[in-house]
Protein backbone atom coordinates (compact mmCIF):
# COMPACT_ATOMS: atom_id res chain seq x y z
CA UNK A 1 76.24 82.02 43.64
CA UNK A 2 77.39 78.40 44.63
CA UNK A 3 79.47 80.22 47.37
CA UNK A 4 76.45 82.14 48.82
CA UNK A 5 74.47 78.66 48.95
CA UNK A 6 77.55 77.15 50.75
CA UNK A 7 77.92 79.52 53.29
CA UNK A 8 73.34 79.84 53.83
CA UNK A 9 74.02 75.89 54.14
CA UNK A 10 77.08 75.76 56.73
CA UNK A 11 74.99 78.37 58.55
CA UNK A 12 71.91 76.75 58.91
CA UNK A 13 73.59 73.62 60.16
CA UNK A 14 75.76 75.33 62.58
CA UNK A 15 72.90 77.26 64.29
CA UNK A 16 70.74 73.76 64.48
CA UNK A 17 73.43 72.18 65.97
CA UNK A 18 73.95 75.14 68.70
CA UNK A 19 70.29 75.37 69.70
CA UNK A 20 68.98 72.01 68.98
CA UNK A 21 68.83 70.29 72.59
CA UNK A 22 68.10 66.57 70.65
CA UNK A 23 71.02 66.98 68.50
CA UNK A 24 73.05 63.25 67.87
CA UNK A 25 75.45 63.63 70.94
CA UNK A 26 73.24 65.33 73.61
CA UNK A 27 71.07 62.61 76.09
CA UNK A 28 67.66 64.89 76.88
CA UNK A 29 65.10 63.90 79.27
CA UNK A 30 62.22 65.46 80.58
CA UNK A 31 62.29 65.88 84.35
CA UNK A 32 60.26 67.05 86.85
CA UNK A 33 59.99 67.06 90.75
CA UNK A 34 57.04 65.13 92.48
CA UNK A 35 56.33 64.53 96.31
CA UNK A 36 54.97 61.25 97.45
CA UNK A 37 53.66 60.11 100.66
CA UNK A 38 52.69 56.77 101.77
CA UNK A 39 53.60 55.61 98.14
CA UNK A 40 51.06 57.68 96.66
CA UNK A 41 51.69 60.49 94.19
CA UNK A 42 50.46 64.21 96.08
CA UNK A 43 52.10 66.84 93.90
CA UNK A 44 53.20 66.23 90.62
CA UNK A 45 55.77 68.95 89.52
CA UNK A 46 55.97 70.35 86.00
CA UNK A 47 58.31 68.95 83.45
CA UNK A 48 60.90 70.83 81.66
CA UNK A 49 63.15 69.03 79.26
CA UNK A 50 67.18 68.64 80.83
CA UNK A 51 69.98 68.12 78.12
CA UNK A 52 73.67 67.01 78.77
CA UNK A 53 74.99 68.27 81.89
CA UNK A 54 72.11 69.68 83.25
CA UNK A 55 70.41 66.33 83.24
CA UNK A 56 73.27 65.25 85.16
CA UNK A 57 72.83 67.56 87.48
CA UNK A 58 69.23 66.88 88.09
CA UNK A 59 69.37 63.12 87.80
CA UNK A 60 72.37 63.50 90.97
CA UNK A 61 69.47 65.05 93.20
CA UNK A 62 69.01 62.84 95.86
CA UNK A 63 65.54 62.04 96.91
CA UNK A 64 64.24 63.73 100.03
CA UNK A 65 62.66 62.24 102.79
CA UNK A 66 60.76 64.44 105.32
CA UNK A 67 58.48 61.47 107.90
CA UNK A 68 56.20 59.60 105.21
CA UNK A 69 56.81 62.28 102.57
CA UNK A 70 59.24 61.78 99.76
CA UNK A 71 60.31 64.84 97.07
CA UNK A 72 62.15 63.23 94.02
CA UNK A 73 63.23 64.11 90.74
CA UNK A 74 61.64 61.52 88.15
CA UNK A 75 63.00 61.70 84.61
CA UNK A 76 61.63 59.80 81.71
């Protein structure tokens, strides 16, 4: 029986660690794309939450320029 409570243990913290995005050695942010122009916030994009290398990724996006419009990826 001790075995059976091992193994239901080890389990159950091996699938929390595998989906858990705010486990202790992932960095997660929620991100999300927003256009400015003239300084002033236009369209504010929806946030999804970005873990490890896909916040990486998304915090490397360079912000966009287009005349007095600016698209960039905010984090927080």
């Amino acid at each position: 029986m001790k075995r059976k409570l091992i193994f239901a243990g080890a389990f159950l913290l091996m699938a929390w660690s595998f989906s858990s995005c705010e486990s202790l050695f992932q960095n997660c942010k929620m991100c999300a794309t927003n256009v400015y122009e003239n300084g002033t916030l236009t369209i504010a994009g929806s946030e999804a939450e970005y873990c490890g290398t896909d916040l990486v990724a998304k915090e490397a996006v360079p912000d966009i320029t287009y005349g007095s419009t600016v698209t960039k990826v905010e984090c927080r």
